[in-house]
Protein backbone atom coordinates (compact mmCIF):
# COMPACT_ATOMS: atom_id res chain seq x y z
CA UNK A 1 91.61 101.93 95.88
CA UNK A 2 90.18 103.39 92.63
CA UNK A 3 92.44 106.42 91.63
CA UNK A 4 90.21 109.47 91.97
CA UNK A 5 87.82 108.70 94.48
CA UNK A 6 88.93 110.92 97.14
CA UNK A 7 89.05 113.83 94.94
CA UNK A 8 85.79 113.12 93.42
CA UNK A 9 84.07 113.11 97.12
CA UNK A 10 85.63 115.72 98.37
CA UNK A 11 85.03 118.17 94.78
CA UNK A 12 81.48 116.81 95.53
CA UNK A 13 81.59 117.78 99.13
CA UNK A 14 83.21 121.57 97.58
CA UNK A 15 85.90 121.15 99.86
CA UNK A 16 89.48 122.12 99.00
CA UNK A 17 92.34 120.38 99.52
CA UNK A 18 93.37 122.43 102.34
CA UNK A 19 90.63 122.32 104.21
CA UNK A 20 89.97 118.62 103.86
CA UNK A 21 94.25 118.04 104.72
CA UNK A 22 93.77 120.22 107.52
CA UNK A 23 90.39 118.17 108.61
CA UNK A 24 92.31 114.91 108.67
CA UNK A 25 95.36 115.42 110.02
CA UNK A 26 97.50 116.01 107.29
CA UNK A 27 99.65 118.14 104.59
CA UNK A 28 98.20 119.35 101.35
CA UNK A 29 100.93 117.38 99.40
CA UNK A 30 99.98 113.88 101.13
CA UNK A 31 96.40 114.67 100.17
CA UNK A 32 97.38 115.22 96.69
CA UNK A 33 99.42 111.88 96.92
CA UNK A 34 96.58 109.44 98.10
CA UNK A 35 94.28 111.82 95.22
CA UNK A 36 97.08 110.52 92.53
CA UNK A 37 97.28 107.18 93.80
CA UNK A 38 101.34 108.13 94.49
CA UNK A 39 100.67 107.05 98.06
CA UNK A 40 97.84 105.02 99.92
CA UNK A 41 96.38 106.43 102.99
CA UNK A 42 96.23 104.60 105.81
CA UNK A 43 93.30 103.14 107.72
CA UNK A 44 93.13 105.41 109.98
CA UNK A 45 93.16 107.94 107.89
CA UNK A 46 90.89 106.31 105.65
CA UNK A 47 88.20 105.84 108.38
CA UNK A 48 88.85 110.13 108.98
CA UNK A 49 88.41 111.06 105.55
CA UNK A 50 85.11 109.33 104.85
CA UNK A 51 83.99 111.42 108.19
CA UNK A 52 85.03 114.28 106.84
CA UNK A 53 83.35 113.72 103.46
CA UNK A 54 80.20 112.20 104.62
CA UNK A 55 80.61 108.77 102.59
CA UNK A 56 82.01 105.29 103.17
CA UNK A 57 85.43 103.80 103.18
CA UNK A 58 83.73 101.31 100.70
CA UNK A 59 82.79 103.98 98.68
CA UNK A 60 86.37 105.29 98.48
CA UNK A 61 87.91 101.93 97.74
CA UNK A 62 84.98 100.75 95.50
CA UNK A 63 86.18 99.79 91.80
CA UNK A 64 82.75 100.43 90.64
CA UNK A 65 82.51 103.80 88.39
CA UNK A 66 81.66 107.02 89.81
CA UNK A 67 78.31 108.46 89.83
CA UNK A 68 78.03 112.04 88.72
CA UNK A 69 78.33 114.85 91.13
CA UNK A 70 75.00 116.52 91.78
């Protein structure tokens, strides 16, 4: 998974970190971890965070660069 993508979607959804940890299930600092690429999430909680966020688990493991936030 591309570094970055989860915080991109979720800055583009305007969502903090809290409320998208508390969304899916988990603590702010393993948010921050799968953000950082320090830890990979798994696909369960994958699958949860692209519901949240309104996009693809493609999108969020896509290697393709970013389009910019609208």
């Amino acid at each position: 998974m591309a570094i970055n993508r989860i915080k991109f979607y979720r800055m583009t959804a305007r969502m903090s970190q809290v409320e998208l940890a508390r969304q899916i299930g988990k603590s702010v600092p393993a948010l921050s971890a799968f953000e950082n690429g320090k830890a990979r999430p798994s696909l369960a909680t994958l699958q949860r965070i692209s519901q949240v966020l309104g996009c693809s688990i493609d999108e969020l493991a896509s290697d393709f660069p970013l389009k910019a936030a609208q």
